[in-house]
C-alpha atoms as a PDB file:
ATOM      1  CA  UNK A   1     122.259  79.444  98.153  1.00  0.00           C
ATOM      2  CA  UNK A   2     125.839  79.250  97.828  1.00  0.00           C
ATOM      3  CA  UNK A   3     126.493  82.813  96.488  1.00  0.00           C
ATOM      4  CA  UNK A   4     124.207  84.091  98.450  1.00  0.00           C
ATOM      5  CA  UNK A   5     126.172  83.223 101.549  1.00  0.00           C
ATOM      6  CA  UNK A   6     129.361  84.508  99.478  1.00  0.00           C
ATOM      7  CA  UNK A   7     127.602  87.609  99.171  1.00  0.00           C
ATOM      8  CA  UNK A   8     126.367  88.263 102.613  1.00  0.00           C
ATOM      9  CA  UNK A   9     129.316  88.785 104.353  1.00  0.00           C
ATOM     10  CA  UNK A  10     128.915  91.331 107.939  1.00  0.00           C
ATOM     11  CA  UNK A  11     130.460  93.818 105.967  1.00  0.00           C
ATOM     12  CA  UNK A  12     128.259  94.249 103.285  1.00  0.00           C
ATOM     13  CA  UNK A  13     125.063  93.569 104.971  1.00  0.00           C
ATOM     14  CA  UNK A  14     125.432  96.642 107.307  1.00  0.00           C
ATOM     15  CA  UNK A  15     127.221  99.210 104.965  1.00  0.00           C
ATOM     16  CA  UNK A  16     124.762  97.786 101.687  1.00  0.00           C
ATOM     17  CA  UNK A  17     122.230  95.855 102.720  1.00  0.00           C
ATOM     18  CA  UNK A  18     120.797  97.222 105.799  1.00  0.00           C
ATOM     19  CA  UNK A  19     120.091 100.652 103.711  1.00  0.00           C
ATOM     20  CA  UNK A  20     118.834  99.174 101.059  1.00  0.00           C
ATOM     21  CA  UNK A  21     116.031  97.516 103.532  1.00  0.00           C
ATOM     22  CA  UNK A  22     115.312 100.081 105.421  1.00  0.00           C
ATOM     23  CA  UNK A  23     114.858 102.193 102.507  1.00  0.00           C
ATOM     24  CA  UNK A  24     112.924  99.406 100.531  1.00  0.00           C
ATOM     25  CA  UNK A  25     110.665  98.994 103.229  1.00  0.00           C
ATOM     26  CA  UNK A  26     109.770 102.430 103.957  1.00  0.00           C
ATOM     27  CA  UNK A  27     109.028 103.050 100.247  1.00  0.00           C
ATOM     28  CA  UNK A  28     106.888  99.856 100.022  1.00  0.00           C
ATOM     29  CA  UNK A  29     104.521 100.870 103.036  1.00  0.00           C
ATOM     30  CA  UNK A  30     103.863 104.196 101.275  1.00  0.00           C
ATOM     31  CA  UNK A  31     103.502 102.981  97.825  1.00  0.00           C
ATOM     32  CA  UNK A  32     101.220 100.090  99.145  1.00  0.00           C
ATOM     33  CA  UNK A  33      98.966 102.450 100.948  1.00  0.00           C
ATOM     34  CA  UNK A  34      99.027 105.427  98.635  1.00  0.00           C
ATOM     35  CA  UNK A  35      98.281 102.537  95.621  1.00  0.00           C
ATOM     36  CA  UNK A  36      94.808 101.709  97.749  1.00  0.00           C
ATOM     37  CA  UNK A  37      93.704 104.820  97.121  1.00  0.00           C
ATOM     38  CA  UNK A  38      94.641 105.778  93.535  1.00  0.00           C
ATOM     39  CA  UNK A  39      93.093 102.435  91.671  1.00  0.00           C
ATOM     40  CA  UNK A  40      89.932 102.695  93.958  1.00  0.00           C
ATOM     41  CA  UNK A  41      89.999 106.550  92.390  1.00  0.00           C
ATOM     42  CA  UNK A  42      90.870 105.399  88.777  1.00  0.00           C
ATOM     43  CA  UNK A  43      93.796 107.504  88.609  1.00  0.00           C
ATOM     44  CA  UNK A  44      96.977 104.875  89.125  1.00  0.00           C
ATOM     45  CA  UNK A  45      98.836 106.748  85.856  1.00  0.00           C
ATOM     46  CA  UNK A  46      99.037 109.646  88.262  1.00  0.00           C
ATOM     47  CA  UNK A  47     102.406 107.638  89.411  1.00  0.00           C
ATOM     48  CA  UNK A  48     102.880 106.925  85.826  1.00  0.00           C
ATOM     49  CA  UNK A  49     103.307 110.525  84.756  1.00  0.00           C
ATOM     50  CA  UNK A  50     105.253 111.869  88.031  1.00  0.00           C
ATOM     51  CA  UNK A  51     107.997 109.223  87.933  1.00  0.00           C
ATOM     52  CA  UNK A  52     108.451 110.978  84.497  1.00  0.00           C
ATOM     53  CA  UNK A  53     108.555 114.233  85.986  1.00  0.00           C
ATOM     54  CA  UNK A  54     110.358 113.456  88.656  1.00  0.00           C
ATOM     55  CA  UNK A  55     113.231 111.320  86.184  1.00  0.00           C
ATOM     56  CA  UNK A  56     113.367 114.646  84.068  1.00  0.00           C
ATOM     57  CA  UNK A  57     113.819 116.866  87.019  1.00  0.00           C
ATOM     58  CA  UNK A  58     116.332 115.075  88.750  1.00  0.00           C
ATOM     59  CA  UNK A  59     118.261 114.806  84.940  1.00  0.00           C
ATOM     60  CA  UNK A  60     118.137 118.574  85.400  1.00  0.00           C
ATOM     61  CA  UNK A  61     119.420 118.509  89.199  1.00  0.00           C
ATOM     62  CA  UNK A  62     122.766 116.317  88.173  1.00  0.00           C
ATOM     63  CA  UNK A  63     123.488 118.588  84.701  1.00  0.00           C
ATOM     64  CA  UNK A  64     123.489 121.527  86.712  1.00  0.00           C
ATOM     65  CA  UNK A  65     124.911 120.265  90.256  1.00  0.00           C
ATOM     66  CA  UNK A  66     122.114 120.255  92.364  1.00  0.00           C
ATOM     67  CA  UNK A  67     121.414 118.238  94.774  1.00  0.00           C
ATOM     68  CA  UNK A  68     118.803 115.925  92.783  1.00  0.00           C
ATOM     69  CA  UNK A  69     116.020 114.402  95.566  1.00  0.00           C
ATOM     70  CA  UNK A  70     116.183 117.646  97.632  1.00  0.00           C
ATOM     71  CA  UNK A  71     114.923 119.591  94.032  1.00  0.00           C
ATOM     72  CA  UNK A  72     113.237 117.098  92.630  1.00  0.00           C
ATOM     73  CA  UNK A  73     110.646 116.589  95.658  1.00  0.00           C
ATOM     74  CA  UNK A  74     108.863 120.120  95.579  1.00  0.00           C
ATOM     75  CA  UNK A  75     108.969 120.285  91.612  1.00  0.00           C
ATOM     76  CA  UNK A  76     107.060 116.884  91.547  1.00  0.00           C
ATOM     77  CA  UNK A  77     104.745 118.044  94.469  1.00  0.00           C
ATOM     78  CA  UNK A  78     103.968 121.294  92.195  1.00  0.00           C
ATOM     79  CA  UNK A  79     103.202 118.892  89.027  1.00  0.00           C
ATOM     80  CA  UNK A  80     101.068 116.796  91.381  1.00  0.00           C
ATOM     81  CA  UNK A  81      98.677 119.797  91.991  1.00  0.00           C
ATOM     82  CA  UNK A  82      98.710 121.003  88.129  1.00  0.00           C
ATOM     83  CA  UNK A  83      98.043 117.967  87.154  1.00  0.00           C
ATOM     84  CA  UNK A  84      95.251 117.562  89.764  1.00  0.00           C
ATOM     85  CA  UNK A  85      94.146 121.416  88.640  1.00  0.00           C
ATOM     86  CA  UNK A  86      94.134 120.684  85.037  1.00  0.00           C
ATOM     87  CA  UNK A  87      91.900 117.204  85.340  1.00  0.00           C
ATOM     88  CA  UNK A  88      89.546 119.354  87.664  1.00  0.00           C
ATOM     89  CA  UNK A  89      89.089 122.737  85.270  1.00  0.00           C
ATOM     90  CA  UNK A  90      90.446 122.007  82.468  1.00  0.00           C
ATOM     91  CA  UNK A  91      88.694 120.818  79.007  1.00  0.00           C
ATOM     92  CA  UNK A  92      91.853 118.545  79.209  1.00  0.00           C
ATOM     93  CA  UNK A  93      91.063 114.954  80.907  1.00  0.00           C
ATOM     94  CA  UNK A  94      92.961 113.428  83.186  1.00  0.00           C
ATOM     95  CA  UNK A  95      94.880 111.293  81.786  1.00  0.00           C
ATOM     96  CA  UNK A  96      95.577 113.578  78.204  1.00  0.00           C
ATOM     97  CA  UNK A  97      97.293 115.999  80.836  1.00  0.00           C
ATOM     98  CA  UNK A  98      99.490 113.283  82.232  1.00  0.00           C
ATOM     99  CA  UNK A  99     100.378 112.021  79.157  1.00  0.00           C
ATOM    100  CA  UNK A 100     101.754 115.590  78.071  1.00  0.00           C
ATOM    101  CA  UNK A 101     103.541 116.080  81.201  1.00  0.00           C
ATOM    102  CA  UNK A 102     105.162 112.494  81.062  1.00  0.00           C
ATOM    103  CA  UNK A 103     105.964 112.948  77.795  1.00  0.00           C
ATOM    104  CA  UNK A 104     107.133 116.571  77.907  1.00  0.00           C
ATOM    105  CA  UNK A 105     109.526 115.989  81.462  1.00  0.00           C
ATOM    106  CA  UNK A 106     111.024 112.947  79.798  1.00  0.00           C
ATOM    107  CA  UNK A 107     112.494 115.035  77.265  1.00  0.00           C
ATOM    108  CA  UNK A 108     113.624 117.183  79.000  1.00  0.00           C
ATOM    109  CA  UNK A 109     115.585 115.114  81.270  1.00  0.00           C
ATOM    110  CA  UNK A 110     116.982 112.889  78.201  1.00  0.00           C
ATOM    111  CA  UNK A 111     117.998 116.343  76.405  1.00  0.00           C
ATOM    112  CA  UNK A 112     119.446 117.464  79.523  1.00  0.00           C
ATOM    113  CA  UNK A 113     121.703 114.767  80.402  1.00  0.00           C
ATOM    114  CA  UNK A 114     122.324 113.879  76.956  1.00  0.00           C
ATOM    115  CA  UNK A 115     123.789 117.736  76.591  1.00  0.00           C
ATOM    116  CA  UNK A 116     125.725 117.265  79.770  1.00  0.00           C
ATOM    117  CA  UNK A 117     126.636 113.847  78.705  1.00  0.00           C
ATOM    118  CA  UNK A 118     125.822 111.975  82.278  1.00  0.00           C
ATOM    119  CA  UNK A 119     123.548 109.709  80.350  1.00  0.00           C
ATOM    120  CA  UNK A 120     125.220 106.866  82.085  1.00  0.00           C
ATOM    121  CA  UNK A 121     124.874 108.809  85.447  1.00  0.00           C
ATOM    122  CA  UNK A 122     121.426 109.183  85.638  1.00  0.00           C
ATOM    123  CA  UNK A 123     120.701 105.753  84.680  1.00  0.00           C
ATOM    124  CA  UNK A 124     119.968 104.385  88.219  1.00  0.00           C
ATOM    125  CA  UNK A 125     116.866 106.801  88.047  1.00  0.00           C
ATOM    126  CA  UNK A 126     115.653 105.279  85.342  1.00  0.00           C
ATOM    127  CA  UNK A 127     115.693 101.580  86.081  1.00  0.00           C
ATOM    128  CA  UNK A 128     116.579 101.751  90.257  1.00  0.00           C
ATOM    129  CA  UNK A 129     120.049 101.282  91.703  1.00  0.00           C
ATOM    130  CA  UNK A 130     118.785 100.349  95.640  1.00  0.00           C
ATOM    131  CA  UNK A 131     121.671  99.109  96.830  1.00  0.00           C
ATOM    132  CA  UNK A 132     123.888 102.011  95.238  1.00  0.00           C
ATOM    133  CA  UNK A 133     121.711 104.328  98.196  1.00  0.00           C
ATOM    134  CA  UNK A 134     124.445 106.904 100.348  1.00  0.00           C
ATOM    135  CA  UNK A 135     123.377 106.984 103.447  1.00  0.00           C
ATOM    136  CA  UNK A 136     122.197 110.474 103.147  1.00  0.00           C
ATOM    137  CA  UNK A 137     119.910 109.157 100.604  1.00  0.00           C
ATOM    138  CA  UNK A 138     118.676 106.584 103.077  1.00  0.00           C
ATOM    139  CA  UNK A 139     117.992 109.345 106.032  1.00  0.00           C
ATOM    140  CA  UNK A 140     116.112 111.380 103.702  1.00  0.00           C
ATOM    141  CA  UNK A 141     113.929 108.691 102.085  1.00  0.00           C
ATOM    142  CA  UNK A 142     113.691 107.428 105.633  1.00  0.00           C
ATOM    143  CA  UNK A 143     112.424 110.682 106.777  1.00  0.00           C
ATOM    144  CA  UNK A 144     110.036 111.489 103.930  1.00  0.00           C
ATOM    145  CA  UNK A 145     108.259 108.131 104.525  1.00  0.00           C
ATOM    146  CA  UNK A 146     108.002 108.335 108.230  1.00  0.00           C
ATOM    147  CA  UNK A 147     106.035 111.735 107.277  1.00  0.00           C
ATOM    148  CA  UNK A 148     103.827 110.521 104.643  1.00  0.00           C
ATOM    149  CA  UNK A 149     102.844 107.275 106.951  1.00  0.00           C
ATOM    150  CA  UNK A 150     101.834 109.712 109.643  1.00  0.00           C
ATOM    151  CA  UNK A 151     100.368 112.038 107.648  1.00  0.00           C
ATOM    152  CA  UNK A 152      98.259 109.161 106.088  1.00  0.00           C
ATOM    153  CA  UNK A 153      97.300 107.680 109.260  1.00  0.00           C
ATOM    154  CA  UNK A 154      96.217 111.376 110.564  1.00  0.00           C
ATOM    155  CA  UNK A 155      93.685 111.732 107.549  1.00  0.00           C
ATOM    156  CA  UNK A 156      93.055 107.646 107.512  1.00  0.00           C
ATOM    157  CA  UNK A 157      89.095 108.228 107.457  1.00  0.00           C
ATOM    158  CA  UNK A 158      89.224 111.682 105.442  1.00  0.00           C
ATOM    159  CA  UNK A 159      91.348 109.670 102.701  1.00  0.00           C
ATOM    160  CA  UNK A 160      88.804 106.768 102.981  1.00  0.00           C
ATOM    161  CA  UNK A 161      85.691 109.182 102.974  1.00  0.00           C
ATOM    162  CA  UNK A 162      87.037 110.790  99.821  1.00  0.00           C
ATOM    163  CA  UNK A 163      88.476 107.445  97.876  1.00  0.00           C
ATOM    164  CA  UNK A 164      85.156 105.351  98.053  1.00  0.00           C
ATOM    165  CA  UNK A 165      82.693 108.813  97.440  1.00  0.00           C
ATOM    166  CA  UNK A 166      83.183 112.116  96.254  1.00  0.00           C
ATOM    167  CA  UNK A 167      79.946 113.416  96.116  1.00  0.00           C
ATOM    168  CA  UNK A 168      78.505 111.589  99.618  1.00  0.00           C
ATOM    169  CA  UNK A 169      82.279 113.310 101.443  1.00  0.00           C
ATOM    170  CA  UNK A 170      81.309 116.672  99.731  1.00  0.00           C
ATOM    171  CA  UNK A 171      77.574 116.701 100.787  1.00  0.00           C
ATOM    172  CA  UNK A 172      78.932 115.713 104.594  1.00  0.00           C
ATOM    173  CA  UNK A 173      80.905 119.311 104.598  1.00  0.00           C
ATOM    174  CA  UNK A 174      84.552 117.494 103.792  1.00  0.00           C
ATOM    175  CA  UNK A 175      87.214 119.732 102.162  1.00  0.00           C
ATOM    176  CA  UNK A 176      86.874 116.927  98.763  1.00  0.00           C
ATOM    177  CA  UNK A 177      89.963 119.119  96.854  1.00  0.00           C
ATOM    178  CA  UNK A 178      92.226 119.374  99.775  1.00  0.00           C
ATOM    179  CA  UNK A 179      91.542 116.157 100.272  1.00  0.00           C
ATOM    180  CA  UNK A 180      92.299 114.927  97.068  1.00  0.00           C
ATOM    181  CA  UNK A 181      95.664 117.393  96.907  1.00  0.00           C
ATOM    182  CA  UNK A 182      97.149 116.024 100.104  1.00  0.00           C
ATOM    183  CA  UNK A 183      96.627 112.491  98.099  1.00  0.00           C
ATOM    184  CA  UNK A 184      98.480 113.882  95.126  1.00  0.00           C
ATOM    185  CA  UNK A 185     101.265 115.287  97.140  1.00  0.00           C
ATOM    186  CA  UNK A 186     101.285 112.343  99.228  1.00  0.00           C
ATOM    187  CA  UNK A 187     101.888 110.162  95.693  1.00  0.00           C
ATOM    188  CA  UNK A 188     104.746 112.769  94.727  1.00  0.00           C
ATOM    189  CA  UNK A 189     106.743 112.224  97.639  1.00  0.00           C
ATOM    190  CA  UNK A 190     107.056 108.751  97.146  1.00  0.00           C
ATOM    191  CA  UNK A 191     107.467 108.661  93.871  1.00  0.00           C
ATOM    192  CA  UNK A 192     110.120 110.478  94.148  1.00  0.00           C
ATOM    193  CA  UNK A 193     111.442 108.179  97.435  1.00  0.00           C
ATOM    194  CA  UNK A 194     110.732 105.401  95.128  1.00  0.00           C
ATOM    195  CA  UNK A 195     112.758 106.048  92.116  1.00  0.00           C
ATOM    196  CA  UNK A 196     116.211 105.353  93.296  1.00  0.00           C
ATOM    197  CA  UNK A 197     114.369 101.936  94.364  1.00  0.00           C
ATOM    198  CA  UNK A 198     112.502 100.944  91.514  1.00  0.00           C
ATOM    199  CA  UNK A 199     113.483 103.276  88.664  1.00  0.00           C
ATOM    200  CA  UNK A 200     111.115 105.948  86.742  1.00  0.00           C
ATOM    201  CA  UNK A 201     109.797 103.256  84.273  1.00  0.00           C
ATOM    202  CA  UNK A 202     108.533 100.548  87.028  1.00  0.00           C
ATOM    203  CA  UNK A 203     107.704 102.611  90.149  1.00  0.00           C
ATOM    204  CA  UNK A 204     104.180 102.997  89.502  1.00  0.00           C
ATOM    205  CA  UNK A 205     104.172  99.461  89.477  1.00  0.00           C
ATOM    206  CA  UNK A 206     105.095  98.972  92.937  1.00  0.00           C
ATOM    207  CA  UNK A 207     101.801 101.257  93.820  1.00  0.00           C
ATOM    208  CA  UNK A 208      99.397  99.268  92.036  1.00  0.00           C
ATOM    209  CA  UNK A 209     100.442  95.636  92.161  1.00  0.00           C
ATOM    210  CA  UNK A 210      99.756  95.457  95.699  1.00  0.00           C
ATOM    211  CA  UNK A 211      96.286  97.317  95.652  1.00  0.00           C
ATOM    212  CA  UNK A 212      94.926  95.134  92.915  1.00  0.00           C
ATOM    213  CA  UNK A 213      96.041  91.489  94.305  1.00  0.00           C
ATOM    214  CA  UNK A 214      94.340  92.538  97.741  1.00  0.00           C
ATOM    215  CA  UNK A 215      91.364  93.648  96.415  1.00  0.00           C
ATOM    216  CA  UNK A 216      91.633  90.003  94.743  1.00  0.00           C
ATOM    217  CA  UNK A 217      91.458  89.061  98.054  1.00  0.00           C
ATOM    218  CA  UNK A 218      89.414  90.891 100.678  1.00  0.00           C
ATOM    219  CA  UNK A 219      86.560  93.338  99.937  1.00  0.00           C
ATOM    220  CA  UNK A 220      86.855  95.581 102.852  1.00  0.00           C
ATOM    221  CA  UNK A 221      88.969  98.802 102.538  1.00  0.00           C
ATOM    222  CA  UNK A 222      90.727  98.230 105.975  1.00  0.00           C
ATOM    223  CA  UNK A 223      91.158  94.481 105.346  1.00  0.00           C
ATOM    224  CA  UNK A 224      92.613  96.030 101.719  1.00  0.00           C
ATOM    225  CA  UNK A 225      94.719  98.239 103.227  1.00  0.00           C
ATOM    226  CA  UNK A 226      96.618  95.672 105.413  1.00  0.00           C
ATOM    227  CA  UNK A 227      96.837  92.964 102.561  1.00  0.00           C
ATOM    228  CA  UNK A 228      98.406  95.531 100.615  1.00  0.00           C
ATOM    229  CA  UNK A 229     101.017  96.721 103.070  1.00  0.00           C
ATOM    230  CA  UNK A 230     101.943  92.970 103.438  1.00  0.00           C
ATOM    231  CA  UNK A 231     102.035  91.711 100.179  1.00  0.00           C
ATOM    232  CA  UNK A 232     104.284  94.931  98.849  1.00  0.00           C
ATOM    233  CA  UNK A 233     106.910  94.174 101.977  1.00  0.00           C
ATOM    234  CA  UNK A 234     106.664  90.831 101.701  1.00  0.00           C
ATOM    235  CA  UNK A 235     107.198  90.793  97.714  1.00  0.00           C
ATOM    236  CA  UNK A 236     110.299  93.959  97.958  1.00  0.00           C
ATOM    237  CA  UNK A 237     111.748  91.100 100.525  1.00  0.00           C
ATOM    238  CA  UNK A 238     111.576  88.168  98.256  1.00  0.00           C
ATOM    239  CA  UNK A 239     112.005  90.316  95.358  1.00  0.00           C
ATOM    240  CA  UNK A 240     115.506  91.629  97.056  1.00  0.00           C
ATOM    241  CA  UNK A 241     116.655  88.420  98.073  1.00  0.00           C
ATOM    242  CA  UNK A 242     116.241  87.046  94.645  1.00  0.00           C
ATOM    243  CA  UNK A 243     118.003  89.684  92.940  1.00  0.00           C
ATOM    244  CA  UNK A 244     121.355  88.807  95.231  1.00  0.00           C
ATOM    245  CA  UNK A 245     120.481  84.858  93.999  1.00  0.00           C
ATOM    246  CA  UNK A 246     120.432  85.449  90.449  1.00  0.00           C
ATOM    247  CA  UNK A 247     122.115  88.319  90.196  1.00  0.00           C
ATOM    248  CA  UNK A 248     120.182  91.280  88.516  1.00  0.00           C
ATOM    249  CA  UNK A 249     118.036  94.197  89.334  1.00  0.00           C
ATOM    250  CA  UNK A 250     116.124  94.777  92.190  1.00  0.00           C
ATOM    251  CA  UNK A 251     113.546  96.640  91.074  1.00  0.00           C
ATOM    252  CA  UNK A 252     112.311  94.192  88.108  1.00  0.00           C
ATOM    253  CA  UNK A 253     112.809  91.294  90.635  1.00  0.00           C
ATOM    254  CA  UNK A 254     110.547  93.092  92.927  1.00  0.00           C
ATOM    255  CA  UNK A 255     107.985  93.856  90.073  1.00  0.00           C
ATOM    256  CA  UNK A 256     107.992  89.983  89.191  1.00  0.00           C
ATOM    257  CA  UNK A 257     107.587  88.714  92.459  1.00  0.00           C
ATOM    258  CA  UNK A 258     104.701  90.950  92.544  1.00  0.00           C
ATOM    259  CA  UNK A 259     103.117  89.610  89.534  1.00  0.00           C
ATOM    260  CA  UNK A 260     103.575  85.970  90.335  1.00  0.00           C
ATOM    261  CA  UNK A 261     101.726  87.671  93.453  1.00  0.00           C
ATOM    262  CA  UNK A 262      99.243  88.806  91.645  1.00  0.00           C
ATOM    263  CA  UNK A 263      98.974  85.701  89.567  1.00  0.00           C
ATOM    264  CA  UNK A 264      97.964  83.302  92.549  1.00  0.00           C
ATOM    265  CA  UNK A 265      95.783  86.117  94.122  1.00  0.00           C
ATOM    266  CA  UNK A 266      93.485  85.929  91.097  1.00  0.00           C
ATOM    267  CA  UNK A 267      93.255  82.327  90.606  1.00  0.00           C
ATOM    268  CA  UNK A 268      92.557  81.767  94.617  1.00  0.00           C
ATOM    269  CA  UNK A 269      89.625  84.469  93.401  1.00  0.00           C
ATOM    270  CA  UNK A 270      88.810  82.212  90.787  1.00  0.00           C
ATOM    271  CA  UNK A 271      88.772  79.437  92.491  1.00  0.00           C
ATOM    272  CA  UNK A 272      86.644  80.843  95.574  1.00  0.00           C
ATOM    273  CA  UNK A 273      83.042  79.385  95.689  1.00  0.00           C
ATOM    274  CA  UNK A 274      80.862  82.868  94.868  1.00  0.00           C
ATOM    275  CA  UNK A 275      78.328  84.128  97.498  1.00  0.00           C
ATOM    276  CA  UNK A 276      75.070  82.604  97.635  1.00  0.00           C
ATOM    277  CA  UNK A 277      76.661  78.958  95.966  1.00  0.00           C
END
């Protein structure tokens, strides 16, 4: 505890830290909520494959001196609907399209910023740099969030109807492909929030640790929902403070706190007497 009252001097909480949260929290709500969704719909790679995009695109953005979120959002947001085209029409599955996008916007970005040698620059989007956040980078993740929450909350039982059933949403009269698009777009945005936070390689991580350890724990989707929201905060803000204690990255601190999560989730599940016992 020692360093970490070294570390958190006034000055460096407000110009460092208090970014950092604000941004970490905002991305966790949307992951956590988003995640619901996409492991109840079997397609959690979906965050998989645009972190990849979105890491190759924003390699792009730096090599030729664009700014690299402001691109890097609609790109991702058109990759979400291919992708969501392809798996719908195409004799491609689902997860054979991801898996050539991911592989095919990762090379790009690596050739890109290995040609433009800023390699070393664009490493924060690979693993997550949180705390190295401008402000401006905070406003705009800030904003983004703020929109997908509402958004979310707007289409809360449109988003349920189409998560749990498909067919039963269709047969009701619901739009089931808009539906599913503004879920995909929805995902894009924060991946995209999420990457300076977590890093391309372990942002999809942050979506589905939370879903699966409440769905350990509670059976309805509401009840799932609101475990989820708290468990990702709660784990970003033990995962955050730990990194400061020992040093080292945020985002893998976050990602362990979440399994060690997940860990006592599923042997509290285990341990529960069944129904009916």
């Amino acid at each position: 505890m020692t360093r970490l009252a070294e570390i958190l001097t006034p000055e460096y909480v407000s110009v460092i830290l208090l970014p950092a949260l604000i941004a970490g929290v905002a991305v966790s709500l949307c992951a956590s909520l988003l995640g619901v969704s996409l492991v109840l719909k079997r397609c959690s790679m979906i965050g998989d494959g645009l972190s990849h995009v979105g890491y190759g695109t924003l390699c792009v953005a730096v090599a030729m001196g664009w700014a690299p979120m402001q691109v890097t959002v609609p790109v991702v947001i058109l990759a979400a609907y291919v992708l969501l085209r392809l798996s719908e029409s195409s004799r491609l599955g689902g997860d054979t399209a991801i898996a050539l996008f991911s592989a095919s916007a990762l090379a790009i970005g690596i050739f890109a910023s290995s040609k433009a040698n800023l390699t070393t620059d664009v490493s924060h989007y690979m693993f997550g740099s949180i705390l190295a956040m401008t402000r401006g980078d905070v406003v705009f993740s800030a904003v983004l969030s703020v929109c997908v929450l509402l958004t979310y909350l707007l289409f809360y039982d449109k988003i349920f109807a189409v998560t749990f059933d498909e067919n039963f949403a269709r047969a009701t009269g619901l739009n089931v492909r808009f539906y599913n698009l503004l879920i995909a777009v929805l995902t894009a945005v924060t991946v995209v929030l999420g990457m300076m936070m977590m890093g391309a390689l372990l942002i999809s991580s942050l979506m589905i640790f939370p879903a699966v350890t409440a769905m350990r724990l509670c059976k309805r989707f509401r009840a799932v929902v609101l475990t989820a929201v708290a468990v990702s905060v709660g784990c970003f803000l033990l995962g955050l403070l730990v990194s400061l204690w020992v040093d080292t990255a945020v985002g893998a601190c976050v990602i362990l706190v979440n399994l060690a999560v997940f860990a006592a989730a599923s042997l509290i599940r285990r341990l529960m007497p069944a129904k009916g016992q």
